[in-house]
N, C-alpha and C. Protein backbone atom coordinates (compact mmCIF):
# COMPACT_ATOMS: atom_id res chain seq x y z
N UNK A 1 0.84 -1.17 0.00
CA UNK A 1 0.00 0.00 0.00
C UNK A 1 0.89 1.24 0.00
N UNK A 2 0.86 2.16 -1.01
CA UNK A 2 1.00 3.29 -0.89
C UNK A 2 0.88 4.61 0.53
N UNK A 3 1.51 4.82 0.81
CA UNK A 3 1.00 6.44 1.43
C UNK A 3 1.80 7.13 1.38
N UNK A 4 1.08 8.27 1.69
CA UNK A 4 1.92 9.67 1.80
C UNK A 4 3.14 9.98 2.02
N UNK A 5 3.57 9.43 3.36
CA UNK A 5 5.20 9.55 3.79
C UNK A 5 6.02 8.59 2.67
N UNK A 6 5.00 7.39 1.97
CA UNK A 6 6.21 7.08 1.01
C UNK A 6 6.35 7.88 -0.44
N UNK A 7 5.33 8.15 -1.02
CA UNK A 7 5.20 9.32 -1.94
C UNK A 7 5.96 10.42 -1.75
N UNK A 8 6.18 11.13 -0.62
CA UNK A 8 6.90 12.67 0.12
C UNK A 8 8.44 11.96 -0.53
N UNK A 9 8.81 10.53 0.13
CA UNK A 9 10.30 10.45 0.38
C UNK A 9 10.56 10.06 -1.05
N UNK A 10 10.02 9.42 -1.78
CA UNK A 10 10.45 8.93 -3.21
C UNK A 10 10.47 10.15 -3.72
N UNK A 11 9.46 11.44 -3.81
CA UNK A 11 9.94 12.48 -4.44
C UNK A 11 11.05 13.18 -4.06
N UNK A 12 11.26 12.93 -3.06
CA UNK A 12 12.91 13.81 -2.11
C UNK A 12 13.80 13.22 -2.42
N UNK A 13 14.05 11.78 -2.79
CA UNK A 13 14.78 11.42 -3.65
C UNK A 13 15.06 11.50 -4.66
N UNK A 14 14.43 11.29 -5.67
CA UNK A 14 14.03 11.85 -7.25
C UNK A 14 14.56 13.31 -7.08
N UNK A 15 14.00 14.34 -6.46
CA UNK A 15 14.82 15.51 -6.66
C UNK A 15 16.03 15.93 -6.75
N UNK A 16 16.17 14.76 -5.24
CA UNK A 16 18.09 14.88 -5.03
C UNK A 16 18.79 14.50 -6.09
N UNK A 17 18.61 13.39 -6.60
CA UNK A 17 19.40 13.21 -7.82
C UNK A 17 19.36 13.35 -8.79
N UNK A 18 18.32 14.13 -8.97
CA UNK A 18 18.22 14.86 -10.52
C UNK A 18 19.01 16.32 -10.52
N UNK A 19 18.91 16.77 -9.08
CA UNK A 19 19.68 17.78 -8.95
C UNK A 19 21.38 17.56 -8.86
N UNK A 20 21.71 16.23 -9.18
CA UNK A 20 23.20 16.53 -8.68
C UNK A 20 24.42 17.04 -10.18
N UNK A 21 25.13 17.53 -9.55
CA UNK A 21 25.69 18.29 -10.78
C UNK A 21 25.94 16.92 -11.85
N UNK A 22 25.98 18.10 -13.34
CA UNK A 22 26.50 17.11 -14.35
C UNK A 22 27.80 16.27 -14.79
N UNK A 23 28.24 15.36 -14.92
CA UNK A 23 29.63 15.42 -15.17
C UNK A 23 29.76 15.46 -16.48
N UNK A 24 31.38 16.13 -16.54
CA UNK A 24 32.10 16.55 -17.58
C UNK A 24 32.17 15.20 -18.71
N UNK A 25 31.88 15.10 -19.86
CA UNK A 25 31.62 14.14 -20.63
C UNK A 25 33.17 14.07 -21.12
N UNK A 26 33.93 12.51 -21.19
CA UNK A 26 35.22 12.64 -21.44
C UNK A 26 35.46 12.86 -23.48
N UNK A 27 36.77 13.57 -23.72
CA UNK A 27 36.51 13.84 -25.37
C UNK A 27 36.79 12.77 -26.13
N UNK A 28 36.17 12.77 -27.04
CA UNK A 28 36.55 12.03 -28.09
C UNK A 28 35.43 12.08 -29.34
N UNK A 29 35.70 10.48 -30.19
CA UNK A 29 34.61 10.91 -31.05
C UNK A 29 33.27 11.05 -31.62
N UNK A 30 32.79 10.74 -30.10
CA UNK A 30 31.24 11.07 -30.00
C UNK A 30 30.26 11.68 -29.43
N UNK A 31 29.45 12.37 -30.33
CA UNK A 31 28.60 13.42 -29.53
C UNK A 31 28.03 12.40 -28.39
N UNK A 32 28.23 13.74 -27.64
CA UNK A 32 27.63 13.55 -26.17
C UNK A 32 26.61 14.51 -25.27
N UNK A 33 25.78 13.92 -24.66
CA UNK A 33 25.05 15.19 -23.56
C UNK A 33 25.57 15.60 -22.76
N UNK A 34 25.73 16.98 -22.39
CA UNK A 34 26.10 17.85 -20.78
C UNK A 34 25.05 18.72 -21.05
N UNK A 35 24.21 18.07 -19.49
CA UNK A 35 22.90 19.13 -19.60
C UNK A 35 22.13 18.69 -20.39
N UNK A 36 21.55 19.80 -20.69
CA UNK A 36 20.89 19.78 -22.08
C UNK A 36 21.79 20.14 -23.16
N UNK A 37 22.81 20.07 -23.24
CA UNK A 37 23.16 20.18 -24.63
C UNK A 37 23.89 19.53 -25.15
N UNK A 38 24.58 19.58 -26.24
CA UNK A 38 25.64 18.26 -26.60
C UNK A 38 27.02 18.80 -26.71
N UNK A 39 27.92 17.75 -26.91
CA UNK A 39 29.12 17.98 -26.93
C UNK A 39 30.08 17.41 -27.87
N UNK A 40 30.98 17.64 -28.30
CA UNK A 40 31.57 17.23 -29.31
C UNK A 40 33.32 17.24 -28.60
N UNK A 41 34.22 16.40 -28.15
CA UNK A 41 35.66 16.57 -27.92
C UNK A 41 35.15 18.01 -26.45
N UNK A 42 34.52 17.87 -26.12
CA UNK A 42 34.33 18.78 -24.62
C UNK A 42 33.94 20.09 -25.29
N UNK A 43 33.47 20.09 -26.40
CA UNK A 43 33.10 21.63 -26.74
C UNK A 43 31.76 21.62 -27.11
N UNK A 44 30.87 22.75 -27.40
CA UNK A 44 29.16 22.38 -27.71
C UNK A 44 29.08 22.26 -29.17
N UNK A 45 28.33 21.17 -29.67
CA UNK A 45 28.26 20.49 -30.95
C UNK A 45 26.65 20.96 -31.13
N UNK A 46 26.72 21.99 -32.45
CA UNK A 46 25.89 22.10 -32.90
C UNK A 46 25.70 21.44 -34.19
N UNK A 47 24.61 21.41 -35.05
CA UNK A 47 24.65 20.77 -36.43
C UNK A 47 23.73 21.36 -36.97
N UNK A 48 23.33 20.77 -38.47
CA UNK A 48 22.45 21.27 -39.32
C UNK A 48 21.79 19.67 -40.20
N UNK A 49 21.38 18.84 -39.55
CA UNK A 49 20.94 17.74 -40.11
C UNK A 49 19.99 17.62 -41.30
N UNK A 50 19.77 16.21 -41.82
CA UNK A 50 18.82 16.17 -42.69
C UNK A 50 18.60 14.59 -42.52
N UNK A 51 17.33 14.05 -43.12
CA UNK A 51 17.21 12.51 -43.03
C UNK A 51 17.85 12.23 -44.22
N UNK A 52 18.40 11.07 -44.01
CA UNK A 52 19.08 9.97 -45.47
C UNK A 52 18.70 8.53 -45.13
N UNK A 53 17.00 8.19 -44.57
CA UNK A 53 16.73 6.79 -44.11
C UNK A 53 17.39 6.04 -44.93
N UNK A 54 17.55 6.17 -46.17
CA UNK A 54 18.07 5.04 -46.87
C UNK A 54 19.31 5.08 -47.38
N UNK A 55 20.15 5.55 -46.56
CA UNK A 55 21.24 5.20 -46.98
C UNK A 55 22.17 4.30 -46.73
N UNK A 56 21.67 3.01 -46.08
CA UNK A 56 21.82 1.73 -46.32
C UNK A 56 21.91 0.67 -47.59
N UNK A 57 20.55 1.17 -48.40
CA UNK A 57 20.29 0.69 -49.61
C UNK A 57 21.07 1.06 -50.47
N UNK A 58 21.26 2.47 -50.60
CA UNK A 58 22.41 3.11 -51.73
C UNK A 58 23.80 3.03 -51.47
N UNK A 59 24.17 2.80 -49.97
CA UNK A 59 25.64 1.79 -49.96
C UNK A 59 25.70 0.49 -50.38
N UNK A 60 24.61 -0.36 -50.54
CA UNK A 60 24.98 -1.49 -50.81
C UNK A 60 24.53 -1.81 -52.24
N UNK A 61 23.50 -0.37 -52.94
CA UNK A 61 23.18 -1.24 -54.33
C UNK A 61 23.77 0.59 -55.24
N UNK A 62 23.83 1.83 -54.27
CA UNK A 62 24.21 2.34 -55.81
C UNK A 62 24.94 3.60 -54.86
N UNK A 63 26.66 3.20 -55.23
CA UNK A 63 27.40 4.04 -53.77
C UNK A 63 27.68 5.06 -54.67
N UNK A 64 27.95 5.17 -55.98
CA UNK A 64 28.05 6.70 -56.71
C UNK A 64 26.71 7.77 -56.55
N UNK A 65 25.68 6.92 -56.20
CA UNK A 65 24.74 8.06 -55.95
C UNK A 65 24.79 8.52 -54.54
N UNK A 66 25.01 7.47 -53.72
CA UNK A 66 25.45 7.71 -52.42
C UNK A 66 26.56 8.92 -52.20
N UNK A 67 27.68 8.88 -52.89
CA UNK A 67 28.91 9.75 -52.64
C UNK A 67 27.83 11.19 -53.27
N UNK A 68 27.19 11.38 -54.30
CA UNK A 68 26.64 12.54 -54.64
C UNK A 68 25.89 13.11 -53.86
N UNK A 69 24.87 12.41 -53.25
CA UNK A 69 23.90 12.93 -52.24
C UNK A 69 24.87 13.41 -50.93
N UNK A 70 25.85 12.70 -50.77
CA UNK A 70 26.32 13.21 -49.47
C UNK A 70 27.18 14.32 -49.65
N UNK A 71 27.88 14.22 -50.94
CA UNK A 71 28.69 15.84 -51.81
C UNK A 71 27.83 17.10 -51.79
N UNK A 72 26.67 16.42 -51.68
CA UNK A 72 25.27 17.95 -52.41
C UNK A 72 24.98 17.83 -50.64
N UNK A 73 24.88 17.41 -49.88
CA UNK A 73 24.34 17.99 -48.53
C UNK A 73 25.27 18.65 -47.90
N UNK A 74 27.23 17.55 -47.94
CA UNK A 74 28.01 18.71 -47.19
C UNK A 74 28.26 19.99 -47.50
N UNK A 75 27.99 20.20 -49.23
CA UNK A 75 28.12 21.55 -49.53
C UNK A 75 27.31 22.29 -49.43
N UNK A 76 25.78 22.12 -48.71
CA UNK A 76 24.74 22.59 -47.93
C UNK A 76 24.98 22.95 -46.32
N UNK A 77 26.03 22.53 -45.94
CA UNK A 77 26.08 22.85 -44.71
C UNK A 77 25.29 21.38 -43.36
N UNK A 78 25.21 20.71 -44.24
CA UNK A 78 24.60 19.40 -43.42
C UNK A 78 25.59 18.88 -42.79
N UNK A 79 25.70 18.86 -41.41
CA UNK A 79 26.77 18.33 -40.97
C UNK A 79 26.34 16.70 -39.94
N UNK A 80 24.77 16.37 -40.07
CA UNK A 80 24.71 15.48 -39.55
C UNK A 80 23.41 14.74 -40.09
N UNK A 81 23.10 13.35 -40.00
CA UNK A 81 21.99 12.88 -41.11
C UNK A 81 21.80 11.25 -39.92
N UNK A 82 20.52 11.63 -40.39
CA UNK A 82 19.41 10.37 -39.44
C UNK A 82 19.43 9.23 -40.36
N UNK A 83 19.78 8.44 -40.29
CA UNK A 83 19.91 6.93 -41.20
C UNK A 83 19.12 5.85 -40.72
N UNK A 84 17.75 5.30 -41.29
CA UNK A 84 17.66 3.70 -41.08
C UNK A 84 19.00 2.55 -40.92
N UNK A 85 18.88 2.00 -39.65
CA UNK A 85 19.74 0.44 -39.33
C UNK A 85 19.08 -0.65 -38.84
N UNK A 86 17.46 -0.50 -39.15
CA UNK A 86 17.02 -1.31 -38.75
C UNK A 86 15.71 -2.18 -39.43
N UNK A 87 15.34 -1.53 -40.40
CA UNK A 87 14.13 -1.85 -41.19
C UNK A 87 14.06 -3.75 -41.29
N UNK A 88 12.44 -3.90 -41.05
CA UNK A 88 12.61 -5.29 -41.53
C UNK A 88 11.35 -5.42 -42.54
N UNK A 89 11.50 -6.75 -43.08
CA UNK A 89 10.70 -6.47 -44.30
C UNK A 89 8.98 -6.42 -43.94
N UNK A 90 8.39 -5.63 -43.71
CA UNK A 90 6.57 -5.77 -43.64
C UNK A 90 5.78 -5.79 -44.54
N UNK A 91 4.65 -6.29 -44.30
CA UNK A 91 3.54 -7.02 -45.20
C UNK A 91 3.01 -6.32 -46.45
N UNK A 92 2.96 -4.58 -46.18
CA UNK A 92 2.41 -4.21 -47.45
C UNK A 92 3.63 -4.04 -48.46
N UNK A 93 2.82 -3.59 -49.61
CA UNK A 93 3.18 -3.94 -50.77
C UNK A 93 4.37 -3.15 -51.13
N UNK A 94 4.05 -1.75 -50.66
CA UNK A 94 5.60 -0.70 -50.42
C UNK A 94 6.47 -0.70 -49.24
N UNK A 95 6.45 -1.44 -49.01
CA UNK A 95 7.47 -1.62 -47.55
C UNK A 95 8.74 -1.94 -48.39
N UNK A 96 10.05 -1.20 -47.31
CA UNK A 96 11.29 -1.84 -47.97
C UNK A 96 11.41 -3.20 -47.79
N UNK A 97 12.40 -2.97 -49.42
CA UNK A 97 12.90 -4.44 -49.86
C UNK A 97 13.98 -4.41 -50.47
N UNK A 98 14.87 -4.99 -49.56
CA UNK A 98 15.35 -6.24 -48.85
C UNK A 98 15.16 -5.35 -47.04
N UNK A 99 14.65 -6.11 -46.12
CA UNK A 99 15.24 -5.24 -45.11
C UNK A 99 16.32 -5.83 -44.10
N UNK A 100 16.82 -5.21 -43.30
CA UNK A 100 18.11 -5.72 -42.54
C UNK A 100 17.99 -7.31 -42.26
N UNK A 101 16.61 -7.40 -41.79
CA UNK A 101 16.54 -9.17 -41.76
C UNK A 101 15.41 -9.74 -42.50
N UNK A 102 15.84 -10.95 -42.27
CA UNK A 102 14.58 -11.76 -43.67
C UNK A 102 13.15 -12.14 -42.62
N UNK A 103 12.94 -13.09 -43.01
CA UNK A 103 11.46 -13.63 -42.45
C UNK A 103 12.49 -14.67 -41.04
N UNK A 104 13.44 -15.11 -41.08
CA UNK A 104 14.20 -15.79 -40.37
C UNK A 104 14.76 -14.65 -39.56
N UNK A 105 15.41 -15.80 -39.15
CA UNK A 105 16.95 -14.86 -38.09
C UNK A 105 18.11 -14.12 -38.62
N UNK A 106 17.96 -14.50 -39.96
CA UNK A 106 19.37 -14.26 -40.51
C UNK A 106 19.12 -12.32 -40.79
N UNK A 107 20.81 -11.98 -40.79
CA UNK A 107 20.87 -10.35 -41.39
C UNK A 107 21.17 -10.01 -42.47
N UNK A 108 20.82 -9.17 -43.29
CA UNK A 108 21.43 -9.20 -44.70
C UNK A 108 22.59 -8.45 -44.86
N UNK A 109 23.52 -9.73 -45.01
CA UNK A 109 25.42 -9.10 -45.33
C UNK A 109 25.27 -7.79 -46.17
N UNK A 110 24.60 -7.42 -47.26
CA UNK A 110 24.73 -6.29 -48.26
C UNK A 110 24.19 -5.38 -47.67
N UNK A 111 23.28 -5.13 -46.80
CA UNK A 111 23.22 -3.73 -46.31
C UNK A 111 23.81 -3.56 -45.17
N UNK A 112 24.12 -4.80 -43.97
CA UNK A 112 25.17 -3.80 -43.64
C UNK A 112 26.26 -3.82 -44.10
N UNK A 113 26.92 -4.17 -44.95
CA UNK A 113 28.22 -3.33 -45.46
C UNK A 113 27.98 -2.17 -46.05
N UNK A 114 26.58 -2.23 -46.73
CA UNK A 114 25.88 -0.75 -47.17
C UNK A 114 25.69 0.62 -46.35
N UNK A 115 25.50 -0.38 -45.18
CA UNK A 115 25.54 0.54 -43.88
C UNK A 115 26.80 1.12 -43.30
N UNK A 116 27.79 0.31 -43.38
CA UNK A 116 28.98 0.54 -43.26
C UNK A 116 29.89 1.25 -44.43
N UNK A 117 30.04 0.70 -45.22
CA UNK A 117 29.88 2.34 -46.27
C UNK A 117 29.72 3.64 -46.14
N UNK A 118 28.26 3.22 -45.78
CA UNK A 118 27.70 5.03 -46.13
C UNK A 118 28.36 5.61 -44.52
N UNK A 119 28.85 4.89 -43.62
CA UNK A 119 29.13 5.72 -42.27
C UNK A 119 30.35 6.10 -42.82
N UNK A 120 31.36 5.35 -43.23
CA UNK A 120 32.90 5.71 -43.93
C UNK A 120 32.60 7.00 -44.61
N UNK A 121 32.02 7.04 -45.37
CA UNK A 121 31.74 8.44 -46.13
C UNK A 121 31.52 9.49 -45.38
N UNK A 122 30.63 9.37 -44.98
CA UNK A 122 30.33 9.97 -43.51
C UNK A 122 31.27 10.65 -42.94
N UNK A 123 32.18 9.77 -42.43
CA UNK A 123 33.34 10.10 -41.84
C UNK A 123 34.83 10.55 -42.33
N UNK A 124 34.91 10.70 -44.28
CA UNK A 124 35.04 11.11 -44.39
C UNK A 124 35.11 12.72 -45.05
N UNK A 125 33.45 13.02 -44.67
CA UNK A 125 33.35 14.42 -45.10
C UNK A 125 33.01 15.04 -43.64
N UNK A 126 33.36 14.48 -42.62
CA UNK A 126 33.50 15.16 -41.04
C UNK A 126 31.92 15.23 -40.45
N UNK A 127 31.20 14.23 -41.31
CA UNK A 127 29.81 14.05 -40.86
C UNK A 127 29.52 13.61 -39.65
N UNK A 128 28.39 13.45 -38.67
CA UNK A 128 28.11 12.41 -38.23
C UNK A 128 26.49 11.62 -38.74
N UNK A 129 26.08 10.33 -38.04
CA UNK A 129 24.75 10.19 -38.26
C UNK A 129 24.14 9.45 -36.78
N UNK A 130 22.51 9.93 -36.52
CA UNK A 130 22.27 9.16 -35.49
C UNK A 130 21.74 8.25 -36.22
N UNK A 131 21.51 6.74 -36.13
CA UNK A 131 20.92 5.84 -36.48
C UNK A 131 19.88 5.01 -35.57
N UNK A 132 18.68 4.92 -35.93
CA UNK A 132 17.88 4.50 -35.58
C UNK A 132 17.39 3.28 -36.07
N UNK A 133 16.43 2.87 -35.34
CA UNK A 133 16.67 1.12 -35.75
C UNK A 133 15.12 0.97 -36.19
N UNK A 134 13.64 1.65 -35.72
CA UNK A 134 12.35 1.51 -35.71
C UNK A 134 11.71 3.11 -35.99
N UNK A 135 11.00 3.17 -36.43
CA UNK A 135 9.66 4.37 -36.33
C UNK A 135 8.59 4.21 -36.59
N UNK A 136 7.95 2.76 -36.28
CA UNK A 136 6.81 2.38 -36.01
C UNK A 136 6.26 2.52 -37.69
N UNK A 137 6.52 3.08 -38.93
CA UNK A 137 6.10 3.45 -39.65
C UNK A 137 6.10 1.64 -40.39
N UNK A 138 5.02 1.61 -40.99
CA UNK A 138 4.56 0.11 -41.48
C UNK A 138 5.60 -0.02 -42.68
N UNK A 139 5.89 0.68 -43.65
CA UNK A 139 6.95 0.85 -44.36
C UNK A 139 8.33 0.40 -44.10
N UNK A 140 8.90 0.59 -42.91
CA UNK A 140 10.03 0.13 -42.73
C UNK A 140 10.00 -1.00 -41.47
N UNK A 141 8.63 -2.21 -41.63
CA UNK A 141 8.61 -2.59 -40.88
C UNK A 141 8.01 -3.18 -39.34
N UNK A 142 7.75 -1.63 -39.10
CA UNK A 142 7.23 -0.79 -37.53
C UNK A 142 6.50 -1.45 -37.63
């Protein structure tokens, strides 16, 4: 059973340690949170993103269009891009195809090396990407 004095103390807890200072995020090469904000090598990492869900597919079936799209965004000022790593194949008729896994257990070798690809590139036009694995969207899966 619940009461009061335990409600009072769980929130006095919860406060305390939400209040305790932040620590210093150590540098290197991944964005990180302090606070609310992020960090990059201990300094604040801002960006200018864009989505590239599929740039899995175009590393593993068409990487010259891949290198272009990512030529035409860094010279936009895009310095960071949201990538599908997780799509699996779902029932309707436009859902991706091939997706990371089959109807089995197995993963499909060609996208992630596709996947791995397109991060190399990535990395070398001083990009980063967050990658996400789901967005519920029936299309990729969800």
């Amino acid at each position: 059973m619940t009461s009061r004095r335990g409600i009072l103390a769980g929130a006095a807890g919860l406060a305390a340690a939400t209040a305790l200072p932040a620590r210093a995020a150590p540098p290197g090469p991944f964005v990180r949170r302090s606070g609310t904000r992020f960090v990059l090598g201990g300094k604040p990492y801002r960006f200018v993103g864009a989505n590239i869900w599929y740039g899995a597919w175009l590393g593993a079936n068409d990487r010259p269009r891949l290198a272009r799209e990512l030529d035409a965004l860094a010279a936009s000022g895009v310095t960071n891009l949201r990538i599908l790593a997780g799509a699996e194949e779902g029932p309707l008729k436009n859902s991706v195809k091939p997706g990371f896994r089959g109807k089995g257990s197995d993963w499909n070798p060609a996208l992630l090396d596709g996947l791995d690809w397109a991060l190399a590139e990535l990395g070398k036009r001083g990009m980063k990407a967050v990658l996400y694995l789901t967005n519920f969207w029936e299309w990729s899966g969800g």
